[in-house]
N, C-alpha and C. Protein backbone atom coordinates (compact mmCIF):
# COMPACT_ATOMS: atom_id res chain seq x y z
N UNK A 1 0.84 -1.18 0.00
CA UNK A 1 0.00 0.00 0.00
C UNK A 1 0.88 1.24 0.00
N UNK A 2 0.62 2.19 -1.16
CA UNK A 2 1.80 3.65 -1.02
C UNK A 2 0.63 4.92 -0.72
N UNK A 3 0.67 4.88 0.45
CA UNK A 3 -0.10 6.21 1.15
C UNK A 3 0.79 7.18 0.95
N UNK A 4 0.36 7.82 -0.39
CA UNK A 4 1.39 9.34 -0.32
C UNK A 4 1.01 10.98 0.24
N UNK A 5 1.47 11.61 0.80
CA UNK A 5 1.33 12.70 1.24
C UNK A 5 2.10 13.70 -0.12
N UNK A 6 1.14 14.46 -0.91
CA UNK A 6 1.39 15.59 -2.07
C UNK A 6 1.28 17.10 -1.18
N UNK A 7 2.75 17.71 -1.64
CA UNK A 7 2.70 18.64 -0.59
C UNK A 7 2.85 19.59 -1.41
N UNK A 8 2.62 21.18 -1.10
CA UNK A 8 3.26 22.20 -1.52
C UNK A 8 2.24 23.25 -1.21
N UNK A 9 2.60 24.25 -1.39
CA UNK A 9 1.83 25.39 -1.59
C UNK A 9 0.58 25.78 -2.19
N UNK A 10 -0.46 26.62 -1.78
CA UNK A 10 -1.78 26.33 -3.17
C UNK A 10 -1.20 27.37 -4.10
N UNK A 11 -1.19 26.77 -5.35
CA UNK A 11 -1.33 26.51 -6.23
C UNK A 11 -0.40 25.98 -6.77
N UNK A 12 0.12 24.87 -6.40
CA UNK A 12 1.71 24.41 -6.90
C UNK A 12 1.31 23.12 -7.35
N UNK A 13 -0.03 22.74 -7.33
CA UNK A 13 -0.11 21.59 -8.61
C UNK A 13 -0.63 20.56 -8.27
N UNK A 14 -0.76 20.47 -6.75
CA UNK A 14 -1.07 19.23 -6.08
C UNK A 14 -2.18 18.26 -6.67
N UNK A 15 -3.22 19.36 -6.93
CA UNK A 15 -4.68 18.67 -7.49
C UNK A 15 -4.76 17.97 -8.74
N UNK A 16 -3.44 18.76 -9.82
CA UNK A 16 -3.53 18.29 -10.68
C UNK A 16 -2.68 16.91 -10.71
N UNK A 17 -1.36 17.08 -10.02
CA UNK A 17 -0.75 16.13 -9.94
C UNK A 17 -1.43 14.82 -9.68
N UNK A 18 -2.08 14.80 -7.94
CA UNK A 18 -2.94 13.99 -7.98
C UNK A 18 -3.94 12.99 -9.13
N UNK A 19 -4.59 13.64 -9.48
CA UNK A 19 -5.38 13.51 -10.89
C UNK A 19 -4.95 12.80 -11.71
N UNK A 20 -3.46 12.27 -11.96
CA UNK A 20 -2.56 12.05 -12.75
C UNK A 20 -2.32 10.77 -11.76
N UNK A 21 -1.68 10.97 -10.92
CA UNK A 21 -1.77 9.66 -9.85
C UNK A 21 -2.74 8.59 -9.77
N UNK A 22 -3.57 8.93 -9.97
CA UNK A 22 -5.13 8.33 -9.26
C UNK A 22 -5.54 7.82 -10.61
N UNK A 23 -4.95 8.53 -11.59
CA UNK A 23 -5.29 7.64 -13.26
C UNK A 23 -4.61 6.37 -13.57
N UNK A 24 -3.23 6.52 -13.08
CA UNK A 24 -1.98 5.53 -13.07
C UNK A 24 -2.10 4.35 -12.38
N UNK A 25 -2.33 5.04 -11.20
CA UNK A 25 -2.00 4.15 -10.15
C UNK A 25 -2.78 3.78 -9.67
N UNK A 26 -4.29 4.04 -9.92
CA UNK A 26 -5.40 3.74 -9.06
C UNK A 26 -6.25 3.80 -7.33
N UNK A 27 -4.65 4.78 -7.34
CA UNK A 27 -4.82 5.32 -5.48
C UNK A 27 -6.79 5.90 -5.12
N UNK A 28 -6.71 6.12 -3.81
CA UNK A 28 -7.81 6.91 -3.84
C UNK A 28 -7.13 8.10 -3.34
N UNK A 29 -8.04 9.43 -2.76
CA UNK A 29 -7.72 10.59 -2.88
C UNK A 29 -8.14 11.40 -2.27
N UNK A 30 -7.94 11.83 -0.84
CA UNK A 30 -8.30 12.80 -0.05
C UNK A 30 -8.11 14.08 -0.25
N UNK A 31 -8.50 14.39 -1.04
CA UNK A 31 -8.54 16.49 -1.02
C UNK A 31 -9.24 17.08 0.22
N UNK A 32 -8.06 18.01 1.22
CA UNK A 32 -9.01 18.52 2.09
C UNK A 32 -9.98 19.51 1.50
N UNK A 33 -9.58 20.04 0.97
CA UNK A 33 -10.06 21.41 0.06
C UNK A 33 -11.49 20.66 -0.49
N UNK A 34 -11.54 19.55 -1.01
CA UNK A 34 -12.52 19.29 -1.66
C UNK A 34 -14.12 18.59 -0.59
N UNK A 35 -13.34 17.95 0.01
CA UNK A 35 -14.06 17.54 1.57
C UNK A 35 -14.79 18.95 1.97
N UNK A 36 -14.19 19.97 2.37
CA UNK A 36 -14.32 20.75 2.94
C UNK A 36 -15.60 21.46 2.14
N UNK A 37 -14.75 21.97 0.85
CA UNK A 37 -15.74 22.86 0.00
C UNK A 37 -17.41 21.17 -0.37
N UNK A 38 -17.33 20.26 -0.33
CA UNK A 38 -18.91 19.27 -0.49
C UNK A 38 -19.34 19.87 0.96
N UNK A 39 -18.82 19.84 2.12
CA UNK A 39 -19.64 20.21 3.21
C UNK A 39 -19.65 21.74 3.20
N UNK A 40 -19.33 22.24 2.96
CA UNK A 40 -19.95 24.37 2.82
C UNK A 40 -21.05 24.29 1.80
N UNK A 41 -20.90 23.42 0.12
CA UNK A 41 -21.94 23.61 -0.84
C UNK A 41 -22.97 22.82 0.04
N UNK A 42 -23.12 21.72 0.87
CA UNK A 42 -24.50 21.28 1.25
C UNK A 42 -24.73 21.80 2.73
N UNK A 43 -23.96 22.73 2.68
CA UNK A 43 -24.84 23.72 4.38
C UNK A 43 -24.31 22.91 5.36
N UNK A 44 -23.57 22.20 5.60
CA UNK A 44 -24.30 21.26 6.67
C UNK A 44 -23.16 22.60 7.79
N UNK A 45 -23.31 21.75 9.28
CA UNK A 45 -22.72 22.30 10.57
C UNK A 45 -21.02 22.75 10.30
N UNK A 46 -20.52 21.50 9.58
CA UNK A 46 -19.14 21.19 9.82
C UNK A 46 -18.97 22.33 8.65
N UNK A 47 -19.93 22.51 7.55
CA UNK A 47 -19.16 23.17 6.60
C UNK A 47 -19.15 25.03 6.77
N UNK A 48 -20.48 24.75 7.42
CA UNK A 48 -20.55 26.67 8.07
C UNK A 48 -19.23 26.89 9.09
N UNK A 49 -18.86 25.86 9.82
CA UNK A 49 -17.77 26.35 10.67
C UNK A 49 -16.30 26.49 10.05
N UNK A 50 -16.53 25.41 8.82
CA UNK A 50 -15.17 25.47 7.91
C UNK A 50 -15.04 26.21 7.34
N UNK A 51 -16.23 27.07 6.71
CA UNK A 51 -16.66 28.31 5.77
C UNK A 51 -16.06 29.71 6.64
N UNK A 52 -16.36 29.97 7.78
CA UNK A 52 -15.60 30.42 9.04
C UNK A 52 -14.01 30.53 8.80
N UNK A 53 -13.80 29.45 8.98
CA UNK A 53 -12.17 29.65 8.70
C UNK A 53 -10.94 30.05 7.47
N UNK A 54 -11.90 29.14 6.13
CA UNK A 54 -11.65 29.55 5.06
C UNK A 54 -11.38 31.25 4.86
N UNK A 55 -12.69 31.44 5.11
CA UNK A 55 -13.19 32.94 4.19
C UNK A 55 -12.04 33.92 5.32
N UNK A 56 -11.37 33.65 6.26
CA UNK A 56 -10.31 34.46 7.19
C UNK A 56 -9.23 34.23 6.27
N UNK A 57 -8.90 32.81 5.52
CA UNK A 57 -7.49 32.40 5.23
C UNK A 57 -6.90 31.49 6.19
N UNK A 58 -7.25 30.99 6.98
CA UNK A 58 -7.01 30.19 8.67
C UNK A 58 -7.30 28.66 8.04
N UNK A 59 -6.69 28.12 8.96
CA UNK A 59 -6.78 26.49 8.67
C UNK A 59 -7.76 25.67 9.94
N UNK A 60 -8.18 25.00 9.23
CA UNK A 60 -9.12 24.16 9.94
C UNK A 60 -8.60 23.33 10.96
N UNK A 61 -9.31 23.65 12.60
CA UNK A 61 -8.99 22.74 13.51
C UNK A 61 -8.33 21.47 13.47
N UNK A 62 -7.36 20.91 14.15
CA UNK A 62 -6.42 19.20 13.91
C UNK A 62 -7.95 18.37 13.97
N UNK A 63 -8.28 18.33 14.97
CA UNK A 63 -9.33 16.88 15.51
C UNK A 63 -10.46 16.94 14.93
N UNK A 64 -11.21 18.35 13.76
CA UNK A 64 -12.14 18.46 13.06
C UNK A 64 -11.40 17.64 12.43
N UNK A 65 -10.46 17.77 11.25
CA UNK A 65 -10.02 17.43 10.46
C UNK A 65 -9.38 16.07 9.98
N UNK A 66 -8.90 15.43 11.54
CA UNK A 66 -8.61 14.47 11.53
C UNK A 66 -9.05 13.32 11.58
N UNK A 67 -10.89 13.73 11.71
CA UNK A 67 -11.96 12.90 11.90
C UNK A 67 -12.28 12.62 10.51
N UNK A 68 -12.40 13.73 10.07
CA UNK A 68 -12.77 13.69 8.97
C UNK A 68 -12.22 12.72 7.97
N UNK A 69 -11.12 12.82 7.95
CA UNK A 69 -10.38 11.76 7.09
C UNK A 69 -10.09 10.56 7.41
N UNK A 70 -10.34 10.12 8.62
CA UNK A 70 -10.16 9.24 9.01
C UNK A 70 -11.59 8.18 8.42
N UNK A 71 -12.43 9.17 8.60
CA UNK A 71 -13.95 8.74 8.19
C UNK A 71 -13.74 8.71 6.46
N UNK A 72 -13.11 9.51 5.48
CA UNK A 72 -12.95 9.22 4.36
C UNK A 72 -12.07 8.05 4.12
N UNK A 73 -10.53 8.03 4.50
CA UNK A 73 -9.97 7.02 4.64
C UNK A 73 -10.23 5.00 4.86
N UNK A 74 -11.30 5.67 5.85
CA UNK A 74 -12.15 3.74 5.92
C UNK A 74 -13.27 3.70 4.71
N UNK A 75 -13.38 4.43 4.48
CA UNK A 75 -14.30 4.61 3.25
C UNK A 75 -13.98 3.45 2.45
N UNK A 76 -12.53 3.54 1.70
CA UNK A 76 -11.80 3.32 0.92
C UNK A 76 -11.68 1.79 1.06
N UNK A 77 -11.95 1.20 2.28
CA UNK A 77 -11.70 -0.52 2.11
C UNK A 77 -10.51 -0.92 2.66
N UNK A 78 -10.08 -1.88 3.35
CA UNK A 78 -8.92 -2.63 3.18
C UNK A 78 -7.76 -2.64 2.27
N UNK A 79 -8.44 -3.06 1.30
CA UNK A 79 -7.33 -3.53 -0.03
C UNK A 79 -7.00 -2.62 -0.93
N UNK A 80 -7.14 -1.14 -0.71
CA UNK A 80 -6.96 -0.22 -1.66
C UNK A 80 -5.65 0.21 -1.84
N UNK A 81 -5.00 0.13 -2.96
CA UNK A 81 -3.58 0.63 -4.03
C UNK A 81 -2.89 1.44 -2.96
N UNK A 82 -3.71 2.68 -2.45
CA UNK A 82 -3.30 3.64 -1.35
C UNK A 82 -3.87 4.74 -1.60
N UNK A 83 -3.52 5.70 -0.56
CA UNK A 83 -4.63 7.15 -0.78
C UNK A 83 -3.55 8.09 -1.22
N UNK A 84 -3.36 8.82 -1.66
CA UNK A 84 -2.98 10.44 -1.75
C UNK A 84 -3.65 11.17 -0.84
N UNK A 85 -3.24 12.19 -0.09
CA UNK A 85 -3.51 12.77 1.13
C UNK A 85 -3.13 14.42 0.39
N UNK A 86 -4.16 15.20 -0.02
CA UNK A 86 -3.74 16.13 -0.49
C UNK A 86 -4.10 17.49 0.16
N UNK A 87 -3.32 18.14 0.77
CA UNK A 87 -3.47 19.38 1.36
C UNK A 87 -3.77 19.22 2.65
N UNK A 88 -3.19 17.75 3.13
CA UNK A 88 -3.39 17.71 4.40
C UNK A 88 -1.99 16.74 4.61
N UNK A 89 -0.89 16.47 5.40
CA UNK A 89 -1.21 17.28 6.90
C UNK A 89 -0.51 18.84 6.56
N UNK A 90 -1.49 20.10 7.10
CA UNK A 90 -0.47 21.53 6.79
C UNK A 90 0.41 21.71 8.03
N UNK A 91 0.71 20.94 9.11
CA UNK A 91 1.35 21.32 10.42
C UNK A 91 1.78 19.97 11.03
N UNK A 92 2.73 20.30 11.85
CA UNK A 92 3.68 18.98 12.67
C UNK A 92 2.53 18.64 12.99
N UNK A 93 1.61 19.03 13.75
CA UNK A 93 0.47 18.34 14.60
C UNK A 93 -0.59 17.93 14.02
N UNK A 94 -0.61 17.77 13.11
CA UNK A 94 -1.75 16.91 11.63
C UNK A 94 -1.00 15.44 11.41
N UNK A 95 0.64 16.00 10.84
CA UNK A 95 1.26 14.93 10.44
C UNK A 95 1.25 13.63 11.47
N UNK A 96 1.25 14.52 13.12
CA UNK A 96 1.85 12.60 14.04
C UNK A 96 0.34 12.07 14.02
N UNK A 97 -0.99 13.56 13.97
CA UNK A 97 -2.39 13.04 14.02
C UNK A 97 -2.36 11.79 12.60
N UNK A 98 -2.24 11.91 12.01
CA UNK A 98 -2.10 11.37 10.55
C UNK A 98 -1.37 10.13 10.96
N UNK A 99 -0.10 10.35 11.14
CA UNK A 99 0.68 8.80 11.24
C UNK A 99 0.13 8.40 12.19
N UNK A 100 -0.71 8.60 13.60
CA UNK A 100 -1.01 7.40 14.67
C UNK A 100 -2.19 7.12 14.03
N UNK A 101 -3.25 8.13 13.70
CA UNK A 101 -4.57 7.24 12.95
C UNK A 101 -3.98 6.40 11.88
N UNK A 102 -3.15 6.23 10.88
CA UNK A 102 -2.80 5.22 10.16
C UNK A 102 -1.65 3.78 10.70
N UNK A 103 -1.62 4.19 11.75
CA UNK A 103 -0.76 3.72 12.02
C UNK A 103 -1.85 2.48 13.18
N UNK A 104 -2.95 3.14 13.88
CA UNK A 104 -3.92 2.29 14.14
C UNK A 104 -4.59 1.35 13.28
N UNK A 105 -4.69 1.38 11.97
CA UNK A 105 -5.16 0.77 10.95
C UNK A 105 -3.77 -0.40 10.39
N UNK A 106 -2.80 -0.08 10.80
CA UNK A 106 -1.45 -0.90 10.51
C UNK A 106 -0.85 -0.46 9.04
N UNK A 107 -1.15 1.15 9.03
CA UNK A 107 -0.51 1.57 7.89
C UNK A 107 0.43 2.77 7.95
N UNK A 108 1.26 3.01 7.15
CA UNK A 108 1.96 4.58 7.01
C UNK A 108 1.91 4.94 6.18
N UNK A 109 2.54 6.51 5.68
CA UNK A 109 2.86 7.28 4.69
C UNK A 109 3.96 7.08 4.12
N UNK A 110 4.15 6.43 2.91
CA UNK A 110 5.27 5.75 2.39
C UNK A 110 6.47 6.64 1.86
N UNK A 111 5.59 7.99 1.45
CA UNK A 111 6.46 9.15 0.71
C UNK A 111 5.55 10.56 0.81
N UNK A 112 6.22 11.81 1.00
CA UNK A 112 6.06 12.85 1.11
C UNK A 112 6.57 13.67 0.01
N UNK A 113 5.57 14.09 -1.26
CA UNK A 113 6.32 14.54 -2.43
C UNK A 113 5.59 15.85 -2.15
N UNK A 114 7.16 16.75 -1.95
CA UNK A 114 6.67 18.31 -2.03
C UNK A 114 7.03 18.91 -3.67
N UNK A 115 5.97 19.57 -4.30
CA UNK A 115 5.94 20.10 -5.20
C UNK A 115 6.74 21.86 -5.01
N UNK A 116 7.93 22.06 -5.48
CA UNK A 116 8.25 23.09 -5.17
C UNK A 116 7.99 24.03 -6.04
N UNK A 117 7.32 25.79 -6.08
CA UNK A 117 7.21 26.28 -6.88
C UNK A 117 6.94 27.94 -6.55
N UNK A 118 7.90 28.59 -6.89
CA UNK A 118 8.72 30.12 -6.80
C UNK A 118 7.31 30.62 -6.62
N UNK A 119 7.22 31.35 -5.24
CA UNK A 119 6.17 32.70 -4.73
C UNK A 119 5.11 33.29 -6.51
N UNK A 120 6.33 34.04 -6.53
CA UNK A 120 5.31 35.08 -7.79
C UNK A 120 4.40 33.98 -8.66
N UNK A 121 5.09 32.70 -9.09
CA UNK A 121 4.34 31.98 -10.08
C UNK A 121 3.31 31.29 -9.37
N UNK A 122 3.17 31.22 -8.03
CA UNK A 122 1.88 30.63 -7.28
C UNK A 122 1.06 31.59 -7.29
N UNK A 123 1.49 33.02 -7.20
CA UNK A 123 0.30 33.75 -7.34
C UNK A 123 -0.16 33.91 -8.04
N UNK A 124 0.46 33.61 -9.36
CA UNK A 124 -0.40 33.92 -10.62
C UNK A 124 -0.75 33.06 -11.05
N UNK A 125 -0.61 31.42 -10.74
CA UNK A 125 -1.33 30.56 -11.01
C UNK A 125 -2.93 30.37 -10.02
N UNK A 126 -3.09 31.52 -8.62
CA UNK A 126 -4.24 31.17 -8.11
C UNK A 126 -5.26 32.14 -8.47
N UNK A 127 -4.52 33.75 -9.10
CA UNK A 127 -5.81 34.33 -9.38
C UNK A 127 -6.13 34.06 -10.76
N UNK A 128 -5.59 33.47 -11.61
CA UNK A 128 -6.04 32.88 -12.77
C UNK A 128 -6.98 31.38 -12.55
N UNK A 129 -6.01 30.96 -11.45
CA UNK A 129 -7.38 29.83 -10.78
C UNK A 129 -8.90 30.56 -10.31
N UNK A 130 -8.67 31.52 -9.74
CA UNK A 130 -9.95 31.95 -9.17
C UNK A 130 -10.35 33.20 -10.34
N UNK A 131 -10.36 33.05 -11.11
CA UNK A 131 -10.48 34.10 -12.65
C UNK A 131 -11.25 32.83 -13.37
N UNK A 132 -10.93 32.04 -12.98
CA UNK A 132 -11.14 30.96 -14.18
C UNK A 132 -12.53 29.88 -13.23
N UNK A 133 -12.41 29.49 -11.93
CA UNK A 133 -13.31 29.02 -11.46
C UNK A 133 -14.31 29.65 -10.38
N UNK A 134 -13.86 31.19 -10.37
CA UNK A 134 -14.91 31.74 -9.57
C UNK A 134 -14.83 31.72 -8.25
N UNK A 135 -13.60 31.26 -7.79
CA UNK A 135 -13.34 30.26 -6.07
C UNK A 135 -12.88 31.61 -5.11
N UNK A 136 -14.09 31.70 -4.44
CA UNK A 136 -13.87 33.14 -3.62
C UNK A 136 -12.90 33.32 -2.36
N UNK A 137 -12.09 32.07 -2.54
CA UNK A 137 -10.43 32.15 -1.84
C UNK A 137 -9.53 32.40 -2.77
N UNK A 138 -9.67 32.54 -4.17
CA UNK A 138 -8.38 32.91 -5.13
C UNK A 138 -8.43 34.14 -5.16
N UNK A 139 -7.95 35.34 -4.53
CA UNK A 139 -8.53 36.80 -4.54
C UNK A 139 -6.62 37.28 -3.60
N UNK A 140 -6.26 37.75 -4.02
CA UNK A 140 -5.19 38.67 -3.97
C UNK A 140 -4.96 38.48 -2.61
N UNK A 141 -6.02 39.02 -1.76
CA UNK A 141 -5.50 39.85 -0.42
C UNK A 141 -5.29 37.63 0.04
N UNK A 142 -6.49 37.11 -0.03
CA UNK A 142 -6.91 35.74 0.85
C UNK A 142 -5.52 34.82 0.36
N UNK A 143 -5.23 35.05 -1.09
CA UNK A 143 -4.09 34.15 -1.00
C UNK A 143 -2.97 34.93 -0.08
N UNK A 144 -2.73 36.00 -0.33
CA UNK A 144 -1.37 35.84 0.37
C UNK A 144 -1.24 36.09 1.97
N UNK A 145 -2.86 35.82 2.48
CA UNK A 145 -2.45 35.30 3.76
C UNK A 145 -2.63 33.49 3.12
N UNK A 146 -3.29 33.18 2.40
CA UNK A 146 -2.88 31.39 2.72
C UNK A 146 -1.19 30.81 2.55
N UNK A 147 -0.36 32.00 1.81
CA UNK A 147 1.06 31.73 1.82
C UNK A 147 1.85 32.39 2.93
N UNK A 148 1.22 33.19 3.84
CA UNK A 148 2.51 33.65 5.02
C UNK A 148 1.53 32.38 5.81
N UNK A 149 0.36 31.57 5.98
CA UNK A 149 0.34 30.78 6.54
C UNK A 149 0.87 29.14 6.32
N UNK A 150 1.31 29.54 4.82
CA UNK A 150 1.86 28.10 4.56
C UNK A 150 2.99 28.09 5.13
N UNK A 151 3.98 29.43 4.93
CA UNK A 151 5.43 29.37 5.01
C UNK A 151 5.64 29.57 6.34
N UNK A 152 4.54 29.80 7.60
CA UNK A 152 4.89 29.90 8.67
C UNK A 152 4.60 28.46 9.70
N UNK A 153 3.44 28.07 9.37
CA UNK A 153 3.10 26.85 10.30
C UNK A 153 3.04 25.73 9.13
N UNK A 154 3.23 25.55 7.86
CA UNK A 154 2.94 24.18 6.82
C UNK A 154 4.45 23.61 6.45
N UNK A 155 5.23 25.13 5.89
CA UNK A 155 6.88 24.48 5.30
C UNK A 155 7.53 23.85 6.44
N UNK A 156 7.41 24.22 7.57
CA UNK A 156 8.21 23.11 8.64
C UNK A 156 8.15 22.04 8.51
N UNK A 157 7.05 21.02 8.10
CA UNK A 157 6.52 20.01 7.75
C UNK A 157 7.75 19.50 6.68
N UNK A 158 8.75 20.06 5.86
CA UNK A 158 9.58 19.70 4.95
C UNK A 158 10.46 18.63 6.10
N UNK A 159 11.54 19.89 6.91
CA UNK A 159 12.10 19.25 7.80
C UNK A 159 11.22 17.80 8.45
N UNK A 160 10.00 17.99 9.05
CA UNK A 160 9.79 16.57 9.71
C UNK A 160 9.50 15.56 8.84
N UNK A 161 9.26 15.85 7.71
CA UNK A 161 9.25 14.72 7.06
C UNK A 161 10.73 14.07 6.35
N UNK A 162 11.85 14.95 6.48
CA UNK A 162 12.80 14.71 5.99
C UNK A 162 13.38 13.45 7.14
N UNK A 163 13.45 14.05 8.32
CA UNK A 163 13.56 12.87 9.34
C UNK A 163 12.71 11.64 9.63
N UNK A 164 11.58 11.60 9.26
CA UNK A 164 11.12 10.41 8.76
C UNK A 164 11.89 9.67 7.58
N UNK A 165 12.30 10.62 6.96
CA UNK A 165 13.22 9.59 6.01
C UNK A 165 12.21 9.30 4.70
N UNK A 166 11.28 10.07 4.40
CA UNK A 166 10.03 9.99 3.42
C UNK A 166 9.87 10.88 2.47
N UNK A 167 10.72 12.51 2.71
CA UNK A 167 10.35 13.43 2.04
C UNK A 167 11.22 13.48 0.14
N UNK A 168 10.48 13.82 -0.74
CA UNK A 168 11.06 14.15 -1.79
C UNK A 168 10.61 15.27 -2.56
N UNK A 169 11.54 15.76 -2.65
CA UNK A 169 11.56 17.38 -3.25
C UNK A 169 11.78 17.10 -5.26
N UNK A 170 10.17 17.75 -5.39
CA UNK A 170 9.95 17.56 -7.18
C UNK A 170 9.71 19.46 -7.22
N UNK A 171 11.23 19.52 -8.48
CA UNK A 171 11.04 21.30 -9.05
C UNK A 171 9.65 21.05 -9.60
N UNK A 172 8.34 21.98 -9.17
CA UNK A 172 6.91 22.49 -9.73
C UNK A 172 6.86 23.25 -10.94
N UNK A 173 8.38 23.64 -11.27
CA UNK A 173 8.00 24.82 -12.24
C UNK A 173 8.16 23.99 -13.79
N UNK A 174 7.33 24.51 -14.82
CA UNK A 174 7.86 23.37 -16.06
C UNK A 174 6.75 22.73 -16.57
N UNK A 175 7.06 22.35 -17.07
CA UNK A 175 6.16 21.10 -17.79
C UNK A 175 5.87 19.88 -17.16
N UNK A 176 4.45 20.22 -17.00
CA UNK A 176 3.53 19.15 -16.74
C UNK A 176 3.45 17.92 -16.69
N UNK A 177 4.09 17.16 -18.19
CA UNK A 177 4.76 16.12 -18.38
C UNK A 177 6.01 15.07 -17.35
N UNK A 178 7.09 16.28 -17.68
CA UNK A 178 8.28 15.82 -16.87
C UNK A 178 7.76 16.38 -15.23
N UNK A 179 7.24 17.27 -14.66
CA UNK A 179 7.20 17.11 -13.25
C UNK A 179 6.49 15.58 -12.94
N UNK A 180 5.26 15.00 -13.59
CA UNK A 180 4.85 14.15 -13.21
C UNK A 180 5.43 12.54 -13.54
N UNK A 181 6.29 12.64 -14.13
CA UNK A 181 7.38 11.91 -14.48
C UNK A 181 8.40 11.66 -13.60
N UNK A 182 8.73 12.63 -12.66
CA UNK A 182 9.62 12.71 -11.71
C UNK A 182 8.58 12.21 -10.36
N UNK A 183 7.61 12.44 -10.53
CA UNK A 183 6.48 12.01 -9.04
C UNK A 183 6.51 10.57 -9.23
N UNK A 184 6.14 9.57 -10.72
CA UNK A 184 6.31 8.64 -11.32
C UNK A 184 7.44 7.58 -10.81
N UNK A 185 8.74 8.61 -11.12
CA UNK A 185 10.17 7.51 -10.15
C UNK A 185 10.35 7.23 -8.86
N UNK A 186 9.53 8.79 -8.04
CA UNK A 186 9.39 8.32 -6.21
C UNK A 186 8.25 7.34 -6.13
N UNK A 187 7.02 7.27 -7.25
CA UNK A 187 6.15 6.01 -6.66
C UNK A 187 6.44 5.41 -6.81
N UNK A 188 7.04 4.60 -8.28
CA UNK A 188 7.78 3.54 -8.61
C UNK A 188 8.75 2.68 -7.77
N UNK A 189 9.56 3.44 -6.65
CA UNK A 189 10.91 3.25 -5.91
C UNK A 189 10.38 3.17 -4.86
N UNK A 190 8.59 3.24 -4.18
CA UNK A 190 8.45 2.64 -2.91
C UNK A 190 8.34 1.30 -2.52
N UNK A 191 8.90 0.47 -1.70
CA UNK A 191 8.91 -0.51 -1.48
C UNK A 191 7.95 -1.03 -1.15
């Protein structure tokens, strides 16, 4: 089973990368972003309070969140290829939440692929994201608090995963092709 953790910044590719994964390889696919935004479009409790945090730029509570996936995660069955874990864990204290819930199930995170990709070109890949899908977090002021919050409480997450001994660093910038080609040789090379 290759439970991968896709890391990087928003808009550095994760979703798409994923997408590309999940065609190949047949993983399944936790988008927090996407979890999040099905519970805000159907009203429910969890999504008005997530809607709350979003619309600040703020990240969603550990133990909301960790339920949550945990509840998507069994979803998935026993015998599944593995999940992609995308846009989650953003903080040390997601990641050990993350490894002991999988680790209760008798599983881990096999690899940590951070997508790396230069400030200015994330910004202009999110208001063209939110130009293009209408997403009332792609807006100037909201991203660039979601990047002094990535680079303050999420990039640490490089280091701890490096000491796990899991992390791999893929250049984001480029062609589409060869970045996912390079994601391709770290899945390929998990044991």
């Amino acid at each position: 089973m290759k439970n991968i953790v896709i890391f990087g910044a928003p808009g550095s590719g994760k979703g798409t990368q994923s997408d590309l994964l999940i065609k190949k390889y047949g993983f399944g696919h936790i988008s927090t972003g996407d979890v999040l935004r099905n519970e805000i479009k159907n009203g429910t409790e969890l999504g008005k309070t997530a809607k709350g945090y979003i619309d600040n730029g703020q990240l969603i509570p550990d133990e909301l969140m960790v339920s949550i996936l945990a509840s998507v995660y069994d979803g998935f069955g026993a015998d599944h290829a593995g999940v992609i874990f995308d846009g989650f864990p953003r903080t040390i204290a997601q990641a050990e939440a993350l490894k002991a819930m999988l680790a209760e199930r008798g599983h881990a995170v096999a690899a940590m692929i951070e997508l790396d990709v230069p400030e200015a070109e994330l910004m202009k890949r999110l208001i063209k994201r939110g130009q293009e899908s209408g997403r009332s977090d792609d807006n100037e002021e909201t991203i660039k608090k979601r990047l002094d919050v990535y680079h303050n409480q999420t990039s640490p997450l490089i280091d701890w995963y490096e000491k796990e001994g899991i992390h791999n660093h893929i250049d984001g910038l480029g062609e589409l092709d060869r970045i996912f080609k390079d994601i391709c040789e770290v899945v390929d090379n998990i044991n």
